[in-house]
Protein backbone atom coordinates (compact mmCIF):
# COMPACT_ATOMS: atom_id res chain seq x y z
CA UNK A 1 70.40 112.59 85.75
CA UNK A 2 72.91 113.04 89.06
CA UNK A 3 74.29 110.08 90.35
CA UNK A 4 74.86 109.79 93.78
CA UNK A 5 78.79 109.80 92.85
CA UNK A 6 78.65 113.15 91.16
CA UNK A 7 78.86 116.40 93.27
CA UNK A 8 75.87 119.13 92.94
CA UNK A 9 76.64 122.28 91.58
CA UNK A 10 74.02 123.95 93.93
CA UNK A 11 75.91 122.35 97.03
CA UNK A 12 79.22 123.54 95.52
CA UNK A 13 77.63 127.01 95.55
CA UNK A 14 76.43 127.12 98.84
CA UNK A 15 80.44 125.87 99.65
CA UNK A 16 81.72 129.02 97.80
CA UNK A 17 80.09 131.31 99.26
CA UNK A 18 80.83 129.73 103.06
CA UNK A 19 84.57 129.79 101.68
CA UNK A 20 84.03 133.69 100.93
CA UNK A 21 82.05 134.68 103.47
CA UNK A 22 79.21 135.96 101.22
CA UNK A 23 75.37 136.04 101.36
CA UNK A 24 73.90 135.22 98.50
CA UNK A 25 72.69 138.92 97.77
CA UNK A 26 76.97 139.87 98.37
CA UNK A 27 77.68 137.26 95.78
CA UNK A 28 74.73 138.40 93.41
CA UNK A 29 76.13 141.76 93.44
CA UNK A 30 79.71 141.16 92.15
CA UNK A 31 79.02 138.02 89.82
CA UNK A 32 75.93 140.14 87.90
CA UNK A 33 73.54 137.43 88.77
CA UNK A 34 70.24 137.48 90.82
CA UNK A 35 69.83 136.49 94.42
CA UNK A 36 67.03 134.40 93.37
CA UNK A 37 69.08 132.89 90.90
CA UNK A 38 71.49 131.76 93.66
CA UNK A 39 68.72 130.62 95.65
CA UNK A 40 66.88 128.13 93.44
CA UNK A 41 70.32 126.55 92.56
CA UNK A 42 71.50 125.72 95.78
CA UNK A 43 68.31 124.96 97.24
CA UNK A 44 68.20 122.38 93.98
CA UNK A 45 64.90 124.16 92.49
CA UNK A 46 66.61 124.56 89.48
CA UNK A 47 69.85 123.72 87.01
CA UNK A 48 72.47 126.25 86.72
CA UNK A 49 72.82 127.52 83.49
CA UNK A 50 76.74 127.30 82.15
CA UNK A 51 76.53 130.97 81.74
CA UNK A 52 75.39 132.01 85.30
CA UNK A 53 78.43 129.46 86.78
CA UNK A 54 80.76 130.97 84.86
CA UNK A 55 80.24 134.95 85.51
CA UNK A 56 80.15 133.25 89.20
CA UNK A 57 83.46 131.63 88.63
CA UNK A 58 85.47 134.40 86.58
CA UNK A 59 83.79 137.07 90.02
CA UNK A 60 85.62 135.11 92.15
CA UNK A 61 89.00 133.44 90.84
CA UNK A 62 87.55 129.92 90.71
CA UNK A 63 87.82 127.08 88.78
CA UNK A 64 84.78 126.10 86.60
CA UNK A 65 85.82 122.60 88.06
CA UNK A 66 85.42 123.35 91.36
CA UNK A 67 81.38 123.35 90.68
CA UNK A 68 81.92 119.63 89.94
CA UNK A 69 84.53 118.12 91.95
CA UNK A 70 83.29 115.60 94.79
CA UNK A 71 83.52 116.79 98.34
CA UNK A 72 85.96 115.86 100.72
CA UNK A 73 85.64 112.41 102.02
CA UNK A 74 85.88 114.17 105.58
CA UNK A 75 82.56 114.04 107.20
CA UNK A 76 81.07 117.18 108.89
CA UNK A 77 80.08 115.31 111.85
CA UNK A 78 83.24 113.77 112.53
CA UNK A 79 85.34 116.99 112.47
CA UNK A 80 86.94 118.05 115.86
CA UNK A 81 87.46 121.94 116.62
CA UNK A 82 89.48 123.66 118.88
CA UNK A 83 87.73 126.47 119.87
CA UNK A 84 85.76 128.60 122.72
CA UNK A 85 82.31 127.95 123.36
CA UNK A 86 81.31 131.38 122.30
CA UNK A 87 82.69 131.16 118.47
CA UNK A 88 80.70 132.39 115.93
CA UNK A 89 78.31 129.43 114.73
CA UNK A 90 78.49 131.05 110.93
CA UNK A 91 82.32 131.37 111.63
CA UNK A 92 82.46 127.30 112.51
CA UNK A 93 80.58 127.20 109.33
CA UNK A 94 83.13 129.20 107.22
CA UNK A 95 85.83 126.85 108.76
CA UNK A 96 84.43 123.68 107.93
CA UNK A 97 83.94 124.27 104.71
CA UNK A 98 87.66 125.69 104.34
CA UNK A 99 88.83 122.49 106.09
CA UNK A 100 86.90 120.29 104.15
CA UNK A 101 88.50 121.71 100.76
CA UNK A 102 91.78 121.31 102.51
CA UNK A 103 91.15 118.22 103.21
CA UNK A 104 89.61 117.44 99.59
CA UNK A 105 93.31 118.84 98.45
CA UNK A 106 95.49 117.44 101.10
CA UNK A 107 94.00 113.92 100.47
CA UNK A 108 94.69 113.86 96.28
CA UNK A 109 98.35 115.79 96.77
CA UNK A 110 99.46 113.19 99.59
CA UNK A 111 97.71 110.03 97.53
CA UNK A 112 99.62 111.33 94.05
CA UNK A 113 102.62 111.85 95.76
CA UNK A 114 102.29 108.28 97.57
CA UNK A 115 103.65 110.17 100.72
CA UNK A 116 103.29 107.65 103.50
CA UNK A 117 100.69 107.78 106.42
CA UNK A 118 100.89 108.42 109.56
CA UNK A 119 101.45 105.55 111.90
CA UNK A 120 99.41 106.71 114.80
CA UNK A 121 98.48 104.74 117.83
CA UNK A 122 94.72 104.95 118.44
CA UNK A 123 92.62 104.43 121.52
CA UNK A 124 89.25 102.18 121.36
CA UNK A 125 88.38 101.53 124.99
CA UNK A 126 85.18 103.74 125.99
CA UNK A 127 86.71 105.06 129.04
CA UNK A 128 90.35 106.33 129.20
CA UNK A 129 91.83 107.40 132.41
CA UNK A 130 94.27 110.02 133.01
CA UNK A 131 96.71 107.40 132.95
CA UNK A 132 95.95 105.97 129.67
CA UNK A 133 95.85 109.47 128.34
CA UNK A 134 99.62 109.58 129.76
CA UNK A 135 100.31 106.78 127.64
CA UNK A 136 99.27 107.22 124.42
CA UNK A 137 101.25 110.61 124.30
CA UNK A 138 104.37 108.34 125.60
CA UNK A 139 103.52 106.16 122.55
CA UNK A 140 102.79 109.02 120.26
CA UNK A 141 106.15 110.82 120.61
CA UNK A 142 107.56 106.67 119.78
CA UNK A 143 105.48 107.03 116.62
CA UNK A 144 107.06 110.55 115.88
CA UNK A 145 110.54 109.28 116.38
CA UNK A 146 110.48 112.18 118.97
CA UNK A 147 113.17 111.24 122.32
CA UNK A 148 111.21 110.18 124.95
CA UNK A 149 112.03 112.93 127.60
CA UNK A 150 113.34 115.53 125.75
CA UNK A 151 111.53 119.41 124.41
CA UNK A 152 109.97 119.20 121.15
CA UNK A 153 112.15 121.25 119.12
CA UNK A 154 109.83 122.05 116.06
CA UNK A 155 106.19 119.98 116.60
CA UNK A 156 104.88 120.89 113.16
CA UNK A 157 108.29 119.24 110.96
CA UNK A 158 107.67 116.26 113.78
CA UNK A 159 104.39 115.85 112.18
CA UNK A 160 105.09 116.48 108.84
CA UNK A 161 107.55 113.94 108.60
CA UNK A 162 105.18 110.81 109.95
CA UNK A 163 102.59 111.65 107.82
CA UNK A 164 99.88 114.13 109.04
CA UNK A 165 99.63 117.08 106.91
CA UNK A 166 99.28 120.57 108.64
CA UNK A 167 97.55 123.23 107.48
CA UNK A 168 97.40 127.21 108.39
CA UNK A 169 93.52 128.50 107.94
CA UNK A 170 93.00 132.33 106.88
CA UNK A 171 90.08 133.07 105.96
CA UNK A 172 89.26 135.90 103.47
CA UNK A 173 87.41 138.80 105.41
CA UNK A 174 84.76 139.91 102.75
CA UNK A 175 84.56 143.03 104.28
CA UNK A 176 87.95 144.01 103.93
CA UNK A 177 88.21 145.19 107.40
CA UNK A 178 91.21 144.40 110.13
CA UNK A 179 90.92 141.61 112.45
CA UNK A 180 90.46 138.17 113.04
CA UNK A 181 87.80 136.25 111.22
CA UNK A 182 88.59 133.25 112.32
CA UNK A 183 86.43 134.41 115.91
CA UNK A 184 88.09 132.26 118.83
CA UNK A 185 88.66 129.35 116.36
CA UNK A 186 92.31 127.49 117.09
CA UNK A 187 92.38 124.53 115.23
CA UNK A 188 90.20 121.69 113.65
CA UNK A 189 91.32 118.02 112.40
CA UNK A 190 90.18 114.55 110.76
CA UNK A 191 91.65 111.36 110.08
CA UNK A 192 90.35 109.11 108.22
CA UNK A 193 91.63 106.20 109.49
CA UNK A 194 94.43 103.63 109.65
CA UNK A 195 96.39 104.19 106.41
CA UNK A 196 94.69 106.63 105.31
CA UNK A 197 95.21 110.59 105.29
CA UNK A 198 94.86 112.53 108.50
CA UNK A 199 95.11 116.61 108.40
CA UNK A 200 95.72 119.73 111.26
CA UNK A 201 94.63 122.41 110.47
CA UNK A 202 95.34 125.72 112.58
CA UNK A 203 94.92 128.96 112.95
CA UNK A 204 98.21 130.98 113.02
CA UNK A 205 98.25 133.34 116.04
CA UNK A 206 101.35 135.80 117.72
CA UNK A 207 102.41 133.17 119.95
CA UNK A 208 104.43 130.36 118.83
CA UNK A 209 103.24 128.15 122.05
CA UNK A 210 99.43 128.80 121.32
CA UNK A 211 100.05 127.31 118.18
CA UNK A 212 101.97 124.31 119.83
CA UNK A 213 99.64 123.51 121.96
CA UNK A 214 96.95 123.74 119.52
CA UNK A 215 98.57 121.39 116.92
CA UNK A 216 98.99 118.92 119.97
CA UNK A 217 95.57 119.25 121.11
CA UNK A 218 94.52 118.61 117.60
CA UNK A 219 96.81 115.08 117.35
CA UNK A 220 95.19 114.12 120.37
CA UNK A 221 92.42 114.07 119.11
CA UNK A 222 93.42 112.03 116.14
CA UNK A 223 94.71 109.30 118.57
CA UNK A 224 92.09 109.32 121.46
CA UNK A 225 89.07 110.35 119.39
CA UNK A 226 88.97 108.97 115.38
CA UNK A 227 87.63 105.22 117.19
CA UNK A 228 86.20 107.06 120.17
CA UNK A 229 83.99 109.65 118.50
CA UNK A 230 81.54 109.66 121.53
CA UNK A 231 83.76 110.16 124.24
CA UNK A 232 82.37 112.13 127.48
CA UNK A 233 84.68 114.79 127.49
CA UNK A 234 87.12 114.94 124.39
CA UNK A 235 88.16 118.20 124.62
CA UNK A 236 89.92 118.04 128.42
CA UNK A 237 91.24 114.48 127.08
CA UNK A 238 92.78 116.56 124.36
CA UNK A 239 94.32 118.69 126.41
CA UNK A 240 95.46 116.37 128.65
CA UNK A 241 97.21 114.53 125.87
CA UNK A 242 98.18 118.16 124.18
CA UNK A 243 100.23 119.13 127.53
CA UNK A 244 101.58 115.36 127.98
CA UNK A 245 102.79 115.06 124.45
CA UNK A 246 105.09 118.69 125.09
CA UNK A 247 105.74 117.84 128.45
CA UNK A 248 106.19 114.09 129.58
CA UNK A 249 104.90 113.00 132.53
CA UNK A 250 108.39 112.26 134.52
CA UNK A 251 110.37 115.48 133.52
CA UNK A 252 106.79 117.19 134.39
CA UNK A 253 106.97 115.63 138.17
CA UNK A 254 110.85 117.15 137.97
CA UNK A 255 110.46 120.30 136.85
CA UNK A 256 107.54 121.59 137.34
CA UNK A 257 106.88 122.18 141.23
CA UNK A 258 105.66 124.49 143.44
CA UNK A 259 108.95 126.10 144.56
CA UNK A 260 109.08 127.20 141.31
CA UNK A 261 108.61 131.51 140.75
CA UNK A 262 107.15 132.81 137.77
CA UNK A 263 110.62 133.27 136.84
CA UNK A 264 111.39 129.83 136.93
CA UNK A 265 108.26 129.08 134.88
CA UNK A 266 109.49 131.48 132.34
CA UNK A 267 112.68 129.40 131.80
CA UNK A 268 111.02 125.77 131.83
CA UNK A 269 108.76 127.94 128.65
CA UNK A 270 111.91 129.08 126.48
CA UNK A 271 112.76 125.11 126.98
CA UNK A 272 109.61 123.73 126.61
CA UNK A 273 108.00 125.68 123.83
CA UNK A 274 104.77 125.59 126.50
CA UNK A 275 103.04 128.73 127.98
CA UNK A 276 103.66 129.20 131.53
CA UNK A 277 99.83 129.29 132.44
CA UNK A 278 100.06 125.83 130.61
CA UNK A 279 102.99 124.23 132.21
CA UNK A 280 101.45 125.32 136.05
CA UNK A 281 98.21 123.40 134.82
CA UNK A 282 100.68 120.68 134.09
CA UNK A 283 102.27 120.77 137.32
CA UNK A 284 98.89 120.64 138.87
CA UNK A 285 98.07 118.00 136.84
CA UNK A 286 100.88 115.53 137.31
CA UNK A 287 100.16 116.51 141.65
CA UNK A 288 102.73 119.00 142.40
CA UNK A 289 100.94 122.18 142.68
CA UNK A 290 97.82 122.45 144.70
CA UNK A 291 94.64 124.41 144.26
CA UNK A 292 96.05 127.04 146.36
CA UNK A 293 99.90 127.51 144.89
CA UNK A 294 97.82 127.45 141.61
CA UNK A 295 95.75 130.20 142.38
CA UNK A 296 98.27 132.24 143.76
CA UNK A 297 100.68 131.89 140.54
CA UNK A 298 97.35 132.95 138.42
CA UNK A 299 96.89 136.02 140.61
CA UNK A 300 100.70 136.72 139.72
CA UNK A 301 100.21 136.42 136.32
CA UNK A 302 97.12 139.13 136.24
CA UNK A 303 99.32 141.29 138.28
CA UNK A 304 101.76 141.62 135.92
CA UNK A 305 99.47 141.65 133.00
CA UNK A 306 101.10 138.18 131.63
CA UNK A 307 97.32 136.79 131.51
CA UNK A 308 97.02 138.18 128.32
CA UNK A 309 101.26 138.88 127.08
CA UNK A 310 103.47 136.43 128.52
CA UNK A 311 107.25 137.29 128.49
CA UNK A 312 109.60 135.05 126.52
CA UNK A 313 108.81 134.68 122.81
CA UNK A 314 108.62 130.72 121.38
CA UNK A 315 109.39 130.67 117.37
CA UNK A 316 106.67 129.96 115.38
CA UNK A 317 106.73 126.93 113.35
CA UNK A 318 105.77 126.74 109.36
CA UNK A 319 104.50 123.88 107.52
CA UNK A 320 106.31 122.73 104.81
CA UNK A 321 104.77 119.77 103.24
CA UNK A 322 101.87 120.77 101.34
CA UNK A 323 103.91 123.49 99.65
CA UNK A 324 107.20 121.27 99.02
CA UNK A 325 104.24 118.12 96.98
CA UNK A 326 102.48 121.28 95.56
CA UNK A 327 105.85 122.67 94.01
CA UNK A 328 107.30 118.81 93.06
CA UNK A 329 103.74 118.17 90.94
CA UNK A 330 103.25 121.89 89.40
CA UNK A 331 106.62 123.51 89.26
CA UNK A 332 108.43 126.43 90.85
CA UNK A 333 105.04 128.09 91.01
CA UNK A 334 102.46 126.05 91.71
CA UNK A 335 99.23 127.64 92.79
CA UNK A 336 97.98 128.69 88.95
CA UNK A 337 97.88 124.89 87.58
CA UNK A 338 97.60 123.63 90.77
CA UNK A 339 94.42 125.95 91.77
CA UNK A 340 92.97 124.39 87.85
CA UNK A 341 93.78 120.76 88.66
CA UNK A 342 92.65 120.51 91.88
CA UNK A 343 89.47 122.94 91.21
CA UNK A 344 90.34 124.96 94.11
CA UNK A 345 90.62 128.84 94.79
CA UNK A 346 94.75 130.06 94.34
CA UNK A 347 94.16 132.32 97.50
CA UNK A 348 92.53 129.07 99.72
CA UNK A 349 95.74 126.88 98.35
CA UNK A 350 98.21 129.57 99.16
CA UNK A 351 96.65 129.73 102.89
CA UNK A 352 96.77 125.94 103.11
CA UNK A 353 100.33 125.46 101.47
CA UNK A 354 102.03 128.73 102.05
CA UNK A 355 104.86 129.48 100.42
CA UNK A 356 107.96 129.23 102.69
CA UNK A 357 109.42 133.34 103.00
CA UNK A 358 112.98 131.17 102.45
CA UNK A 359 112.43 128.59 99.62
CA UNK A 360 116.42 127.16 100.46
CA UNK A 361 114.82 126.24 104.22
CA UNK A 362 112.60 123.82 102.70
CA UNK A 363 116.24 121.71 101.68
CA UNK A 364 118.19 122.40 105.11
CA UNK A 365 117.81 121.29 108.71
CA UNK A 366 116.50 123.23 111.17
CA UNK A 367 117.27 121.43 114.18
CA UNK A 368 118.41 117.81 115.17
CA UNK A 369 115.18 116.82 115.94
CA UNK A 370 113.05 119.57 113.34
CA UNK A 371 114.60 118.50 110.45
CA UNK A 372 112.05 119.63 107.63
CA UNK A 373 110.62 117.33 105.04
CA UNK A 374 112.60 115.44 102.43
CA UNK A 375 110.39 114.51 99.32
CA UNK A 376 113.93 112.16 98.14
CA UNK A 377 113.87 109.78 101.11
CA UNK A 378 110.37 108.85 101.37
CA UNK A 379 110.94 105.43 100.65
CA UNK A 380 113.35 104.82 103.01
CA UNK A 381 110.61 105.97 105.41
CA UNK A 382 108.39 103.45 104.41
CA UNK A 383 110.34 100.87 104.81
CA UNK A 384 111.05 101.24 108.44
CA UNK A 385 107.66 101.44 108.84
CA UNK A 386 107.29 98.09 107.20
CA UNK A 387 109.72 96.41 109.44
């Protein structure tokens, strides 16, 4: 008999084929099983034969474990997505289920590891004014050991090194075809609470400051939202937060005003890592552009066509941490023992831990402020956390 504390094969099913993208006739087809078959087991009607599971497994690269493994300890519910209103609800599906094996994999490789976690400030009051929102990135960048006033030279090592995992999300397009599957999805996130494991999870795009703003639209919701899960509006908090965290308030009220061309917006984004139709909502936002200035820099923008392609490329940022545990545990190449271990797909750990396209970067600083994860001085990290 089940217990409640074992996993269902039948559910684990139903999670492959969201990871793939199939339908259960799709899946049928190139595992040499029926449709019905796949029906009655994840509807629970009846037990899957050995057999059946494994011409399912050795179809699609995946571990005979993976039918067993428990879920991630990341509830559905509690997930927060960055994404437009119009995504694809079977898309949303597809991406919680990728998440939630991420998260499943992030949580065992940071616990094995003992990597420490992240010391995040955390909001509890019901309401949170703008001002409040202002704070809590102030107190944020503290807990990043990020300068108070300064750009944000690489956000993603920032993270990384306090703890919170980040994650790219590809997802495998079953039909083979060019384009984006992920369908106006940016990013999704959980933590699970105060010392415990907290993960980002984005979706990498051609602009470096997309991606920026996503990951700090996703850690605002980590610190206004985890203890606040029925906030009015999270998603404007988030952004709020997302554009305070890059920008602080005070060099915001300096730099961003409405003397400023498109020009000079262009400059403040090769120092900010921010797009310029981000920092003018900023400088609305912190009172020194008006409705009208705003709409007339918009109308700019469309004129020139930078709506859609601004000028000035910002770097994009890779995570390191994932891959740099995966490879300490499992060796120079990981994803083989590690896909077996942790009962997980080699092509969903390779999107989630990617392999850095310079292996020697994941030993050197990048910056004075980026510097990329060090697996040797972790202790020393959490002892200044302790003091």
């Amino acid at each position: 008999m089940q217990t409640a504390l074992e996993a269902s094969p039948g559910e684990r099913l139903r999670t492959l084929r969201d990871l793939l993208g199939l339908t259960g006739t799709a899946l049928a087809g190139i595992a040499g099983v029926s449709p019905s078959w796949i029906s009655q087991v994840e509807t629970g009607a009846r037990e899957p034969s050995t057999d059946g599971l494994q011409k399912i497994a050795g179809a699609t690269d995946t571990p005979m474990g993976f039918f067993y493994v428990q879920p991630s300890t990341a509830p559905l519910d509690s997930l927060r997505f960055r994404k437009m209103a119009s995504a694809s609800r079977t898309v949303t599906r597809r991406v919680s289920a990728f998440y939630q094996e991420g998260f499943r994999v992030t949580e065992e490789v940071i616990t094995r590891a003992e990597y420490p976690t992240p010391p995040l400030p955390y909001a509890t009051e019901e309401h949170l004014s703008e001002d409040d929102i202002e704070e809590f990135a102030a107190v944020t960048r503290q807990a990043l050991r990020l300068a108070a006033d300064k750009p944000i030279p690489h956000l993603t090592r920032a993270l990384e090194r306090s703890g919170v995992a980040v994650a790219p999300i590809v997802l495998p397009d079953p039909s083979g075809e060019a384009g984006n599957p992920t369908n106006k999805h940016f990013g999704v996130s959980y933590w699970a609470g105060i010392s415990e494991t907290a993960l980002i999870s984005y979706f990498p795009g051609s602009a470096g400051d997309r991606d920026r703003f996503t990951l700090a639209h996703e850690l605002g919701h980590l610190v206004l939202h985890t203890f606040r899960p029925r906030a009015a509006d999270p998603e404007s908090e988030a952004n709020r937060f997302a554009a305070a965290l890059l920008v602080p308030l005070e060099r915001a009220k300096e730099e961003l005003t409405d003397r400023l061309t498109l020009e000079g917006f262009a400059r403040r984004k090769a120092t900010w890592g921010v797009s310029i139709q981000a920092l003018i909502l900023r400088g609305a936002a912190v009172g020194n552009i008006n409705d009208a200035r705003k709409r007339s820099l918009y109308v700019q923008l469309s004129q020139r066509g930078w709506r859609k392609e601004e000028p000035v490329e910002v770097g994009q940022e890779n995570p390191l941490l994932l891959w740099s545990l995966l490879k300490k545990q499992y060796g120079e190449r990981p994803y083989v023992p590690a896909s077996e271990d942790l009962a997980i797909q080699p092509a969903v750990l390779r999107s989630l831990a990617p392999q850095p396209s310079n292996p020697s970067s994941a030993r050197a600083s990048e910056t004075a402020e980026g510097t990329v994860v060090s697996l040797s001085d972790r202790p020393a990290r959490r002892q200044r956390r302790a003091l």
